[in-house]
N, C-alpha and C. Protein backbone atom coordinates (compact mmCIF):
# COMPACT_ATOMS: atom_id res chain seq x y z
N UNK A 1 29.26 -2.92 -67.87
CA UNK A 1 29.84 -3.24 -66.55
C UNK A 1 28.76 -3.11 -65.50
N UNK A 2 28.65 -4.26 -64.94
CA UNK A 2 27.79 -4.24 -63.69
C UNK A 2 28.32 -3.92 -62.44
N UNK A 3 27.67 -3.07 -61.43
CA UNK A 3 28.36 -3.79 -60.35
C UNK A 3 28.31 -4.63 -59.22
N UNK A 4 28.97 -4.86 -58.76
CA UNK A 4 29.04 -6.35 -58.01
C UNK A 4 27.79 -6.69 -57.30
N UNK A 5 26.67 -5.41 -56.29
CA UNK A 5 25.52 -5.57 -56.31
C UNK A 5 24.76 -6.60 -57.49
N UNK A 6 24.67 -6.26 -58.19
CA UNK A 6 23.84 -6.43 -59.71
C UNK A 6 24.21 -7.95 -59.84
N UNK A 7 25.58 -8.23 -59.91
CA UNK A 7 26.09 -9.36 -60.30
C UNK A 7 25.78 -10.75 -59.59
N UNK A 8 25.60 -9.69 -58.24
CA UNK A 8 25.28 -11.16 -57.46
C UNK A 8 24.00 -11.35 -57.58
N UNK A 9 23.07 -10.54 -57.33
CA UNK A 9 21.80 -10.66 -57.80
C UNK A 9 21.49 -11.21 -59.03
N UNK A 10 21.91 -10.96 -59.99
CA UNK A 10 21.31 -12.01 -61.29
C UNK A 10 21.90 -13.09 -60.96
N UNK A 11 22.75 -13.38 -60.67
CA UNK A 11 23.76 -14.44 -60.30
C UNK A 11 22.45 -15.50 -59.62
N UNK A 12 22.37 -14.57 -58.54
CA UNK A 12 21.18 -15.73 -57.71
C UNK A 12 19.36 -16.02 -58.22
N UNK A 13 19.30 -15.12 -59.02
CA UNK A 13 17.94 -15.07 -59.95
C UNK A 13 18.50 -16.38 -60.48
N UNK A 14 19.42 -16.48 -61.42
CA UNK A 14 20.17 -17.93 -62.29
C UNK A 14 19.99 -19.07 -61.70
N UNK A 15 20.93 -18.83 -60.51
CA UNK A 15 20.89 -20.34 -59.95
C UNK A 15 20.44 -20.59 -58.64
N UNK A 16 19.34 -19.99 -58.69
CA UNK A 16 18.22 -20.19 -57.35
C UNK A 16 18.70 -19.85 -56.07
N UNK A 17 19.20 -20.57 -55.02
CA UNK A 17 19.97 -20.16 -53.81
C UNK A 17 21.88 -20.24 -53.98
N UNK A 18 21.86 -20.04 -55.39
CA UNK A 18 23.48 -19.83 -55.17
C UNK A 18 24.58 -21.10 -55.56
N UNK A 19 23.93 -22.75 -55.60
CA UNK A 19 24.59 -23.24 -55.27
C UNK A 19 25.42 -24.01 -56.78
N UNK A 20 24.36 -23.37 -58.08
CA UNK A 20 25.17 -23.45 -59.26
C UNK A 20 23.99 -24.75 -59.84
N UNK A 21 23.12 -25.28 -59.15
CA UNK A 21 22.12 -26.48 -59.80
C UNK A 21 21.35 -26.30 -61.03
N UNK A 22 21.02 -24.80 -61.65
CA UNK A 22 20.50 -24.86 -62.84
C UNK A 22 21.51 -25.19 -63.79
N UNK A 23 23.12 -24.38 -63.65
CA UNK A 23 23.85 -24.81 -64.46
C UNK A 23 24.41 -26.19 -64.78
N UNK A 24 24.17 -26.80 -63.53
CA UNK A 24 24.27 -28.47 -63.49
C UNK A 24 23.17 -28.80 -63.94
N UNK A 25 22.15 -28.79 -64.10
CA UNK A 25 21.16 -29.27 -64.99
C UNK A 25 21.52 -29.07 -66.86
N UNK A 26 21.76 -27.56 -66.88
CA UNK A 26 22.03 -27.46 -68.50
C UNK A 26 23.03 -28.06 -68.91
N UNK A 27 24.04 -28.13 -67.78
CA UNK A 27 25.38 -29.45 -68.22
C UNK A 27 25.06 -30.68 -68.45
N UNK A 28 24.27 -31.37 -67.78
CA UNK A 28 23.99 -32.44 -67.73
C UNK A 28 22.64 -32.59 -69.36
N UNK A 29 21.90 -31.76 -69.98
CA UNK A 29 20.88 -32.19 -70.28
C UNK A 29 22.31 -31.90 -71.97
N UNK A 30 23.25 -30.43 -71.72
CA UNK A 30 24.46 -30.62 -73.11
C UNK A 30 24.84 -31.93 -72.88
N UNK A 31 25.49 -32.56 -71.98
CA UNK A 31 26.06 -33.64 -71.64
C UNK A 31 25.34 -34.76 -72.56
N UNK A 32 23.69 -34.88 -72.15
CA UNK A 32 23.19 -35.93 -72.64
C UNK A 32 22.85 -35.96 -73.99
N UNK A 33 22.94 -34.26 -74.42
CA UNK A 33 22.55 -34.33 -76.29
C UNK A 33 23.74 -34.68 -76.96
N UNK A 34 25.31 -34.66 -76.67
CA UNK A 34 26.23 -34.99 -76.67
C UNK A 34 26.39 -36.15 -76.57
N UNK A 35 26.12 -37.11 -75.49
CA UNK A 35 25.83 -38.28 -75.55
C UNK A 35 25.35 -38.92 -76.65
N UNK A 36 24.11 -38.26 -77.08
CA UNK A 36 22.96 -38.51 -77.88
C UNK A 36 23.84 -38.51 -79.01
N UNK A 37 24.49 -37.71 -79.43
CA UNK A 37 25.27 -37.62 -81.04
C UNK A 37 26.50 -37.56 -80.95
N UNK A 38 26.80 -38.65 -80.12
CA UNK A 38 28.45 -38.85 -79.84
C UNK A 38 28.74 -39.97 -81.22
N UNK A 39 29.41 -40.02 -81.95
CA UNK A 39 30.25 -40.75 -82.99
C UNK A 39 30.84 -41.89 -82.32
N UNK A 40 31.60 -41.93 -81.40
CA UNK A 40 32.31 -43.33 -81.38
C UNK A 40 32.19 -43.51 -79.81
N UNK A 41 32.29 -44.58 -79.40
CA UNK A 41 32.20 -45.75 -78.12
C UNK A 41 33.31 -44.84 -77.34
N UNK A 42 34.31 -44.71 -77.35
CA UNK A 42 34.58 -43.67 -76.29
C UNK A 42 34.65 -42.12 -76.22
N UNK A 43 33.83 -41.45 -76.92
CA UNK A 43 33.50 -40.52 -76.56
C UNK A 43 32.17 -40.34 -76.05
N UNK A 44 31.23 -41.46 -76.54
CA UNK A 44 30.13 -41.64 -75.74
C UNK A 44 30.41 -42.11 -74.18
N UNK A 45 31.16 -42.90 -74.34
CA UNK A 45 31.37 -42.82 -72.71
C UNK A 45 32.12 -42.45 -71.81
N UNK A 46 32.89 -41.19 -72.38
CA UNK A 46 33.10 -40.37 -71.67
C UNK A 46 32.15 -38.91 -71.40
N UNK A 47 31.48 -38.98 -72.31
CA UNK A 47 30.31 -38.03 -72.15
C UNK A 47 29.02 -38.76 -70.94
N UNK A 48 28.97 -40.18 -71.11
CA UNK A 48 28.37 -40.95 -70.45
C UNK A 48 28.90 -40.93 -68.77
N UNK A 49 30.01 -40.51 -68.29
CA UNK A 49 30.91 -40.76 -67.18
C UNK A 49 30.53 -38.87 -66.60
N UNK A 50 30.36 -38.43 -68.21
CA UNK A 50 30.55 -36.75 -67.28
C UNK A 50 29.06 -36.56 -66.91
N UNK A 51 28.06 -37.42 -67.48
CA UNK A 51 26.33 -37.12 -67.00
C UNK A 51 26.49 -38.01 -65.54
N UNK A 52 27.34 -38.70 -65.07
CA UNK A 52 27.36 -39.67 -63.60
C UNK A 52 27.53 -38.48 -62.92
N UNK A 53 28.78 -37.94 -63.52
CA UNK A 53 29.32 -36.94 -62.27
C UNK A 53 28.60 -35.89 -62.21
N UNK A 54 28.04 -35.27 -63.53
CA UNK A 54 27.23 -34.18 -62.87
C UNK A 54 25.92 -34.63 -62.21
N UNK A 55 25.24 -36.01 -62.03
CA UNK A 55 24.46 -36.44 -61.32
C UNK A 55 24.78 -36.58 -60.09
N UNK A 56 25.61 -37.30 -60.08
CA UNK A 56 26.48 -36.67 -58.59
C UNK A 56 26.32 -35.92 -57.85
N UNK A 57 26.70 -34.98 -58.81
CA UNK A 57 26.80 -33.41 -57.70
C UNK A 57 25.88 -32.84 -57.48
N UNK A 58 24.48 -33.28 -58.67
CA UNK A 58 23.30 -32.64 -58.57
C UNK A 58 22.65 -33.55 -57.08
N UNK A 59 22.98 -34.77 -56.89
CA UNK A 59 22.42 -35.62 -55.82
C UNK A 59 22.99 -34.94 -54.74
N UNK A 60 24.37 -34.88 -54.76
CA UNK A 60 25.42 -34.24 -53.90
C UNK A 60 24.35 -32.56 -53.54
N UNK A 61 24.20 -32.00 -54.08
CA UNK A 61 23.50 -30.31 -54.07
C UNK A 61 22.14 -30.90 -53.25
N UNK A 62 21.14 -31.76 -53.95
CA UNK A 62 19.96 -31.61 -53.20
C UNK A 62 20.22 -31.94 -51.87
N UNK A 63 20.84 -33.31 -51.68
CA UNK A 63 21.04 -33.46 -50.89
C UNK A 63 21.35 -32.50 -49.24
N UNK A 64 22.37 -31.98 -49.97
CA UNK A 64 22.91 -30.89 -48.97
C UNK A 64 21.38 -29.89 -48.82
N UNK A 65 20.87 -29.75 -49.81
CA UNK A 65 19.72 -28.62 -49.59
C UNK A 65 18.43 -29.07 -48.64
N UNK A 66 18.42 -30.48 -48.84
CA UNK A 66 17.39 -31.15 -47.93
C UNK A 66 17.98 -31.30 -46.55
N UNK A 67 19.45 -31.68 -46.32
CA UNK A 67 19.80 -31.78 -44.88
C UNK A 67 19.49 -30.09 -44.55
N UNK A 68 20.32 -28.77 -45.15
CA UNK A 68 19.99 -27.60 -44.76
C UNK A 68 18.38 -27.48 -44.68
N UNK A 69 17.27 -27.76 -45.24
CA UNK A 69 16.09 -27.56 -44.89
C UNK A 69 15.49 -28.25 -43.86
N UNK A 70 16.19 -29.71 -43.39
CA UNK A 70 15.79 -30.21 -42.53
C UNK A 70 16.16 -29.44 -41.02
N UNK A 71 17.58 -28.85 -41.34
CA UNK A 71 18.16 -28.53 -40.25
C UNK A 71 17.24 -26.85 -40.16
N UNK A 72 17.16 -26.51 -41.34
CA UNK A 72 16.08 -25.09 -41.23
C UNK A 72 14.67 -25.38 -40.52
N UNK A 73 13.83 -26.72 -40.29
CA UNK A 73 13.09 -26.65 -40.14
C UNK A 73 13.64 -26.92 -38.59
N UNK A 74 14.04 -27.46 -38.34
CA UNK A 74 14.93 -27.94 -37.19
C UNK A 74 14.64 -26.82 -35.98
N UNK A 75 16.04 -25.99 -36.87
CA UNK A 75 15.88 -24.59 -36.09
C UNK A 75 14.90 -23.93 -35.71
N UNK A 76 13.52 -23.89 -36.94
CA UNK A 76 12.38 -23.32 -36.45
C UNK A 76 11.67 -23.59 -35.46
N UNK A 77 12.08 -25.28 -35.47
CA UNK A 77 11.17 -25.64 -34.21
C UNK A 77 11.51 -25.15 -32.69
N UNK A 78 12.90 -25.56 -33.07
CA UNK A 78 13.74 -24.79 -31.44
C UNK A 78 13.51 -23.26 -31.59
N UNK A 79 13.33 -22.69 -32.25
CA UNK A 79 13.22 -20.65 -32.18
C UNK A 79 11.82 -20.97 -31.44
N UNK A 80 10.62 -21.55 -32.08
CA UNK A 80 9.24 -21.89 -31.50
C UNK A 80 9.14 -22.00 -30.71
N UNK A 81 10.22 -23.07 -30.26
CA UNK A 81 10.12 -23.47 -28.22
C UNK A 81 10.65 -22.53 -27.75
N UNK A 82 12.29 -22.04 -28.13
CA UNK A 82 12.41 -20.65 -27.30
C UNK A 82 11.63 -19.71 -27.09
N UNK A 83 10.67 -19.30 -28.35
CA UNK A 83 9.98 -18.48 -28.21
C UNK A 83 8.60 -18.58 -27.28
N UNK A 84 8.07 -19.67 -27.42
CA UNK A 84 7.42 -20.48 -26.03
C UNK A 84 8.02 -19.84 -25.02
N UNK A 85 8.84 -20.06 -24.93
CA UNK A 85 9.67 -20.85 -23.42
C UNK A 85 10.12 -19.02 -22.82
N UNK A 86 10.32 -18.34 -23.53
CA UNK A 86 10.51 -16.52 -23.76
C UNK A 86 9.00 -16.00 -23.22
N UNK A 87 8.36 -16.16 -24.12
CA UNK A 87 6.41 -16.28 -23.59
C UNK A 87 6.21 -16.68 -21.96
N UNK A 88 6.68 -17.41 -22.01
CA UNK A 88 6.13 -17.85 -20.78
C UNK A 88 7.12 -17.27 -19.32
N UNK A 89 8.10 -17.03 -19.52
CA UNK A 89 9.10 -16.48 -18.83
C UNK A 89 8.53 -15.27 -18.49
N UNK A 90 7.87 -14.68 -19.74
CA UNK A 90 7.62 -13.23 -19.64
C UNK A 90 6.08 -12.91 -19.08
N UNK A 91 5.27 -14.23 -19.38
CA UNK A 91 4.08 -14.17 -18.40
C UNK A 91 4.53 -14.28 -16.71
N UNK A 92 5.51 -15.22 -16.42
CA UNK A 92 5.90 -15.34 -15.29
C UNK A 92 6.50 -14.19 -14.34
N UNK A 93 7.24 -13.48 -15.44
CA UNK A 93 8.05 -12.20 -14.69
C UNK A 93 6.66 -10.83 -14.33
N UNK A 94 5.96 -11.07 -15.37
CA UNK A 94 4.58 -9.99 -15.47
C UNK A 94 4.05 -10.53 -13.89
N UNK A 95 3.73 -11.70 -14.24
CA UNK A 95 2.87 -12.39 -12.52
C UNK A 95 3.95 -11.77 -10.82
N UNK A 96 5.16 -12.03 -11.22
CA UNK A 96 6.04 -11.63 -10.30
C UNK A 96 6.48 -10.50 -9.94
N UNK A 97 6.03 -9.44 -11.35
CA UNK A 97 6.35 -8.30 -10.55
C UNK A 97 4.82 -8.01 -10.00
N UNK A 98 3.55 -8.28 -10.37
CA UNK A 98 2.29 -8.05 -9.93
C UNK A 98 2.41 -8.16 -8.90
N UNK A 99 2.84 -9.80 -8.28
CA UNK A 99 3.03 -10.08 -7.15
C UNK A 99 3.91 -9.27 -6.14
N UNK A 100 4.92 -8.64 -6.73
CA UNK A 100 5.87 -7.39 -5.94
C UNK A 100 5.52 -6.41 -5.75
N UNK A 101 4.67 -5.95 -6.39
CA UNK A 101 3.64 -4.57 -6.19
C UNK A 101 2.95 -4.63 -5.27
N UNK A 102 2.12 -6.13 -5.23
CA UNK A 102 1.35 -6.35 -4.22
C UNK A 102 1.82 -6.77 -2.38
N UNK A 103 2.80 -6.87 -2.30
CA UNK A 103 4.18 -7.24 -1.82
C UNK A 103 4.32 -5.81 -1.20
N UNK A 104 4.84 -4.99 -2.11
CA UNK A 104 5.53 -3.38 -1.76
C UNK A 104 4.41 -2.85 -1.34
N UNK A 105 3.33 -2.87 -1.88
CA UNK A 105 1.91 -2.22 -0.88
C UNK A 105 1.74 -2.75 0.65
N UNK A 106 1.71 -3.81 0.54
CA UNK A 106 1.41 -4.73 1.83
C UNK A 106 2.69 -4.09 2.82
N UNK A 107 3.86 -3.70 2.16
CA UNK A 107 5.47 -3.55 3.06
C UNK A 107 5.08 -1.74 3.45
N UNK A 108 4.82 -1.14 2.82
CA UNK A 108 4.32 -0.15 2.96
C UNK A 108 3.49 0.34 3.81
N UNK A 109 2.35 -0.36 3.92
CA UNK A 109 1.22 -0.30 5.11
C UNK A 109 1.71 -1.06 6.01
N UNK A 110 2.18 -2.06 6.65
CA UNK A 110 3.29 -2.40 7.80
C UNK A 110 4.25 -1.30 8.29
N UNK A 111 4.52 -0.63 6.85
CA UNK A 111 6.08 0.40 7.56
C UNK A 111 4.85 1.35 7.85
N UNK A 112 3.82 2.69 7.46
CA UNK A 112 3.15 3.12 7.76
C UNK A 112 2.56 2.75 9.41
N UNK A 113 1.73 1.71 9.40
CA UNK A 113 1.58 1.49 11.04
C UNK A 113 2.63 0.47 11.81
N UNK A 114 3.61 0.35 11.49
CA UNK A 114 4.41 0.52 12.16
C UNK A 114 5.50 2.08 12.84
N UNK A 115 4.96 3.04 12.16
CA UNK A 115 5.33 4.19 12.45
C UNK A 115 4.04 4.73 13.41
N UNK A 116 3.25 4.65 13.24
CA UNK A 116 1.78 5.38 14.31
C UNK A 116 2.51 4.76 15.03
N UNK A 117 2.45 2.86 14.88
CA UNK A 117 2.39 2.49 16.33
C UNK A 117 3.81 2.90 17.12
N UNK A 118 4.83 3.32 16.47
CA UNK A 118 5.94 3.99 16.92
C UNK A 118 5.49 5.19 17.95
N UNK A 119 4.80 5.94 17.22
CA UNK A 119 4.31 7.65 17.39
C UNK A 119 3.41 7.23 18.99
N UNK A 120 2.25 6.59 19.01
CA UNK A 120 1.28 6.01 19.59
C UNK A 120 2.29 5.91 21.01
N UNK A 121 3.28 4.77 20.78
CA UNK A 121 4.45 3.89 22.21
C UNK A 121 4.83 6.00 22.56
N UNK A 122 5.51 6.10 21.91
CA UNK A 122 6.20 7.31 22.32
C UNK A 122 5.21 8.05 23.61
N UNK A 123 3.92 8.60 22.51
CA UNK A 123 3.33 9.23 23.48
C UNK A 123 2.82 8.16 24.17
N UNK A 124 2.55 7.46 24.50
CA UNK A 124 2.62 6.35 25.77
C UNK A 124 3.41 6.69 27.00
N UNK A 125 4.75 6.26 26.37
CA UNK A 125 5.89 6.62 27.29
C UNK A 125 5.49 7.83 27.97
N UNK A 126 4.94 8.70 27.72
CA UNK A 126 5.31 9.99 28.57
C UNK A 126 3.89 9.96 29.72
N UNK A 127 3.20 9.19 29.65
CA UNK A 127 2.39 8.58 30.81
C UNK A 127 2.50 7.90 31.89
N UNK A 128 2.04 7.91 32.76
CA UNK A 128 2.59 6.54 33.30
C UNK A 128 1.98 5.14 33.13
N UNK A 129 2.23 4.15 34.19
CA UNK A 129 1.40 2.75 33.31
C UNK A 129 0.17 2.49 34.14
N UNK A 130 -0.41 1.90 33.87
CA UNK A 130 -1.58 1.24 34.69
C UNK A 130 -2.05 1.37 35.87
N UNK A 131 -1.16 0.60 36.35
CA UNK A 131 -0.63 0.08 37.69
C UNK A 131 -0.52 1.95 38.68
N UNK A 132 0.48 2.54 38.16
CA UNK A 132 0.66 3.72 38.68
C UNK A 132 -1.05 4.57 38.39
N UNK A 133 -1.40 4.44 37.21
CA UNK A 133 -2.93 5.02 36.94
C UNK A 133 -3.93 5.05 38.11
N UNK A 134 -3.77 3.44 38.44
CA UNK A 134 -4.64 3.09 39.26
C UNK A 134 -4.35 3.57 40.68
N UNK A 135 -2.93 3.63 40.92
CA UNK A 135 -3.30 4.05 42.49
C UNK A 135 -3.69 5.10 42.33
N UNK A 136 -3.24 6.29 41.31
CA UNK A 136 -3.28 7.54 41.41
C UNK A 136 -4.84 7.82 41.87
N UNK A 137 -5.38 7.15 40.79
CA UNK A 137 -6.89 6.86 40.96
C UNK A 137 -7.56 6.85 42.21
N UNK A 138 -7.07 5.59 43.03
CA UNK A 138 -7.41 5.15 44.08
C UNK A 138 -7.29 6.36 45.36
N UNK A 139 -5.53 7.02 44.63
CA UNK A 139 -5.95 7.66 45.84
C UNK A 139 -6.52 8.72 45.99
N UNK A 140 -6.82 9.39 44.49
CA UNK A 140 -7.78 10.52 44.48
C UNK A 140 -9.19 10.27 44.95
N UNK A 141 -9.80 8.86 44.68
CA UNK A 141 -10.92 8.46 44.80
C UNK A 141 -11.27 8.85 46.46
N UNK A 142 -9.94 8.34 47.64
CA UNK A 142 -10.35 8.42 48.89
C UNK A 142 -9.68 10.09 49.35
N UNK A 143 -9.05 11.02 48.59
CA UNK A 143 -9.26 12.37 48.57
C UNK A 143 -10.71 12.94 48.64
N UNK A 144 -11.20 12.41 47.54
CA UNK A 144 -12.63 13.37 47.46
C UNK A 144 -13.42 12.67 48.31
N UNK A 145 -13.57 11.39 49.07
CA UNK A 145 -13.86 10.82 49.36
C UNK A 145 -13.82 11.89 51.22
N UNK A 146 -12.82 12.00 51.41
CA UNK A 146 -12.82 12.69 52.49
C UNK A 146 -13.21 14.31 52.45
N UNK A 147 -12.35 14.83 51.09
CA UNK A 147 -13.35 16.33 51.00
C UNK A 147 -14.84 15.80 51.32
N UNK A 148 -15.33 15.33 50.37
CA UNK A 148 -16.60 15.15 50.67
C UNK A 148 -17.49 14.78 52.56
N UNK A 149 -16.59 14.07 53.18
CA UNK A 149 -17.17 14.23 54.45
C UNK A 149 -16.97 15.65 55.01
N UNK A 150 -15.63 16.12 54.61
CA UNK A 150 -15.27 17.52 55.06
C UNK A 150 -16.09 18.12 54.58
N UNK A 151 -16.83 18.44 53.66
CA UNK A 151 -17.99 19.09 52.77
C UNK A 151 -19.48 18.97 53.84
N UNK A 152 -20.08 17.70 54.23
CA UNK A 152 -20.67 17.68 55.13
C UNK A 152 -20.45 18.36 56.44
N UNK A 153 -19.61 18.12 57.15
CA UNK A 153 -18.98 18.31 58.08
C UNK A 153 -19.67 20.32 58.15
N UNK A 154 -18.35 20.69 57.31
CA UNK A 154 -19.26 22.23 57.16
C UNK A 154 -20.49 22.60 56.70
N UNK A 155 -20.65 21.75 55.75
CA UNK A 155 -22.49 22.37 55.42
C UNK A 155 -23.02 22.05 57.03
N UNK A 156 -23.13 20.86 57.41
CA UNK A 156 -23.27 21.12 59.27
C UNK A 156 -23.63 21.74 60.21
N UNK A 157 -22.12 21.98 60.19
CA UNK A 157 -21.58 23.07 60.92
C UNK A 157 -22.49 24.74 60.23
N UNK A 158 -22.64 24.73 59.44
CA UNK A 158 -23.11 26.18 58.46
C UNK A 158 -24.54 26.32 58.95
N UNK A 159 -25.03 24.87 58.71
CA UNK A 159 -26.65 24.28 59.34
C UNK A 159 -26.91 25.21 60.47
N UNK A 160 -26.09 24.35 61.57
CA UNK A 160 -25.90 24.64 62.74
C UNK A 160 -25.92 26.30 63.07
N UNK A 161 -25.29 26.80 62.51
CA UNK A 161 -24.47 28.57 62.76
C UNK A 161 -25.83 29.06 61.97
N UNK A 162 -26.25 28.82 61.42
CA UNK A 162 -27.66 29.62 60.16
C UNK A 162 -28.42 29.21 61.10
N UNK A 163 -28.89 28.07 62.28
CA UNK A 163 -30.30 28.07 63.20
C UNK A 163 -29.95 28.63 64.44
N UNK A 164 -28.43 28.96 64.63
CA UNK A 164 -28.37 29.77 66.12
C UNK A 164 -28.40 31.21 65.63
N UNK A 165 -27.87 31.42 64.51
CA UNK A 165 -28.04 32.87 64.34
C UNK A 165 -29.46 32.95 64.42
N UNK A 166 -30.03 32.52 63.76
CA UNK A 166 -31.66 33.15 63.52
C UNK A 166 -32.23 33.43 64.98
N UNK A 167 -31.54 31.87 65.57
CA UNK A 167 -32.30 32.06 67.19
C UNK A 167 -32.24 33.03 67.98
N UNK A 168 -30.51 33.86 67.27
CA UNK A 168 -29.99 35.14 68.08
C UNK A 168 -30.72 36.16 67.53
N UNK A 169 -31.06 36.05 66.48
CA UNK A 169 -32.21 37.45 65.77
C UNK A 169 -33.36 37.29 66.43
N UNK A 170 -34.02 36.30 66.65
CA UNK A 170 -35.27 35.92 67.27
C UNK A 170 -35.30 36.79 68.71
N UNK A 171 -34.11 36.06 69.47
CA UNK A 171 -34.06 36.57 70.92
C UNK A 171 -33.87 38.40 70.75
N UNK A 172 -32.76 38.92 69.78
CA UNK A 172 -32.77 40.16 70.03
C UNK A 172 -34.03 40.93 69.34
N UNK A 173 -34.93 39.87 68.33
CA UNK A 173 -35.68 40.86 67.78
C UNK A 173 -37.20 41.14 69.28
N UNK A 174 -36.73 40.22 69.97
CA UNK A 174 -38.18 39.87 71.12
C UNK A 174 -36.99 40.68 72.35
N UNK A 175 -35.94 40.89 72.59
CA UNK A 175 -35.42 41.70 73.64
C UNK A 175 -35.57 43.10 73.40
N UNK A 176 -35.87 43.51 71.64
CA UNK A 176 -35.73 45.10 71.54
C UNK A 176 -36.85 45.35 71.57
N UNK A 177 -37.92 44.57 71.29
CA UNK A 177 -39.94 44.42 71.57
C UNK A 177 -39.89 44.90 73.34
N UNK A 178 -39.25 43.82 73.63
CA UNK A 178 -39.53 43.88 75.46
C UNK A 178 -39.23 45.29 75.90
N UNK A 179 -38.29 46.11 75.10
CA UNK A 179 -37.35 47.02 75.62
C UNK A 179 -38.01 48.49 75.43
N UNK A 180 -38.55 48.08 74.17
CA UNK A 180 -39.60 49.49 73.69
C UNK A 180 -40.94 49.25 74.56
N UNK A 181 -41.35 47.89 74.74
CA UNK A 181 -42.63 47.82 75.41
C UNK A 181 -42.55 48.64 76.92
N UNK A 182 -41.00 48.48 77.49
CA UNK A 182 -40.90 48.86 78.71
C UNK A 182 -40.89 49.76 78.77
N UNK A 183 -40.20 50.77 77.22
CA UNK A 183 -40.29 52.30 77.30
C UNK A 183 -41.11 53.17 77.28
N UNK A 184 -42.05 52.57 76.86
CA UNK A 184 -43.26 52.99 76.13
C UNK A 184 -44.29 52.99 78.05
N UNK A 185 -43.68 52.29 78.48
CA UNK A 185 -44.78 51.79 79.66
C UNK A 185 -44.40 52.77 80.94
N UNK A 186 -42.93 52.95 80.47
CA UNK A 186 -42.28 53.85 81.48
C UNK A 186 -43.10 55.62 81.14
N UNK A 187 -42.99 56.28 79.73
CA UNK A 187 -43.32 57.04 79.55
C UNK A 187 -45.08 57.18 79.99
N UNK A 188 -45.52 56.08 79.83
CA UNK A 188 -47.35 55.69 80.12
C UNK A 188 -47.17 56.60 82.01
N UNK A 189 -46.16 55.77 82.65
CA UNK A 189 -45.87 55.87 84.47
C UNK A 189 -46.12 57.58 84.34
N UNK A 190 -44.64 57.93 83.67
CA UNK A 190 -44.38 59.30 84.04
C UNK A 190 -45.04 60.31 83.44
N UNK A 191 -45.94 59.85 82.44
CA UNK A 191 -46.94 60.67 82.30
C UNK A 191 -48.00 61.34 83.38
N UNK A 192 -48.56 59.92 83.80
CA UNK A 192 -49.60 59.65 84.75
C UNK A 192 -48.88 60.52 86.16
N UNK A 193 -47.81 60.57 86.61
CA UNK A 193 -47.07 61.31 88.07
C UNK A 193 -47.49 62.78 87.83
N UNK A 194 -47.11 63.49 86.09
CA UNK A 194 -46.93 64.70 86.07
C UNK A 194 -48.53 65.09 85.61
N UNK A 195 -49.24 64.64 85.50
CA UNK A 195 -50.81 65.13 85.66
C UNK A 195 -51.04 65.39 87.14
N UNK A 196 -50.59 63.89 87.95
CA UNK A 196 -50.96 64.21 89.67
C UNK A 196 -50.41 64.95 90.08
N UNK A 197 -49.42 65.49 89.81
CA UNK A 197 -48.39 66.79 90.66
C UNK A 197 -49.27 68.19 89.89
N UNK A 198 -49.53 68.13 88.66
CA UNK A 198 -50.18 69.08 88.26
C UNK A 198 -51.87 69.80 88.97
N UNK A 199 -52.33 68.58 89.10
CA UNK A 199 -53.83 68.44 89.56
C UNK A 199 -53.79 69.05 90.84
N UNK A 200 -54.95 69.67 91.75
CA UNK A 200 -55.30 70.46 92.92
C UNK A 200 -55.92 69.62 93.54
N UNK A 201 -55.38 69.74 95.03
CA UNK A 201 -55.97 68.74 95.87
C UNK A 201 -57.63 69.13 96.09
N UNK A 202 -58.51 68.36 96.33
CA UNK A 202 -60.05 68.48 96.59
C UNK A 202 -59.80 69.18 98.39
């Protein structure tokens, strides 16, 4: 006892892909030795009628095996092109996501400085603009513009007060000269009186 594994397997070892053509061959070749040593006119040709039909079926079998191989080769060709046609889809999707990477980088560095330049406006905003810059400018420019005469003005004036003072040191340093000279000249006088009051008349 085999089992049914086994069975089908020798089964198809026998008759090649299954479809029973070796045994139609050994029918046909009994058929024709039968033929061959048939005794009388109708049993030869009915042995003669059963080699048609199993020719038949053997025409009938290839047949079918050549349309299935045609249609096998058939198929291969279309799996080929799909498989082409799969190939190339899949080079295309490879190129497209490359291209999306390159895409998402590029979207990336846009969103990136588009955020500075976000950050950048902000602190902007808390400035003022130009326009306001400039007067501010302008009018600091004629601020210092006037310190600065005011700056003259007192160095000047400072000029001025630093050559009268000196002139006033000058005068008092030549009024306290005059003053000692006079004292000095006075003591010279009253020297000279108290010798003559001292001295004996001749």
């Amino acid at each position: 006892f085999f089992p049914p594994d086994e069975v089908i397997r020798k089964r198809l070892l026998i008759d090649g892909d299954g479809a029973g053509d070796d045994r139609r061959i050994n029918l046909l070749v009994k058929s024709f030795i039968k033929w061959c040593n048939s005794g009388s006119q109708e049993e030869g040709y009915s042995q003669y009628q059963r080699m048609l039909s199993t020719l038949s079926q053997c025409e009938f079998s290839m047949g079918k095996t050549l349309l299935v191989y045609d249609m096998n080769l058939r198929e291969m060709e279309n799996y080929e092109k799909i498989y082409k046609e799969i190939e190339c889809s899949i080079a295309g999707a490879h190129e497209k996501i490359a291209e999306c990477k390159k895409q998402i980088l590029q979207a990336k560095r846009i969103r990136k400085n588009r955020q500075e330049y976000d950050a950048l406006a902000k602190v902007i905003q808390h400035h003022p603009d130009r326009h306001e810059t400039l007067k501010e400018l302008e009018a600091l420019g004629k601020e210092l513009e006037h310190l600065s005469h005011i700056k003259e003005s007192v160095e000047d004036k400072l000029e001025l007060r630093r050559k009268q003072f000196h002139v006033l040191l000058s005068t008092i340093h030549e009024l306290q000269q005059t003053l000692e000279n006079d004292e000095k000249l006075s003591e010279v006088e009253e020297a000279q009186e108290t010798s003559m009051e001292t001295d004996p008349k001749p």
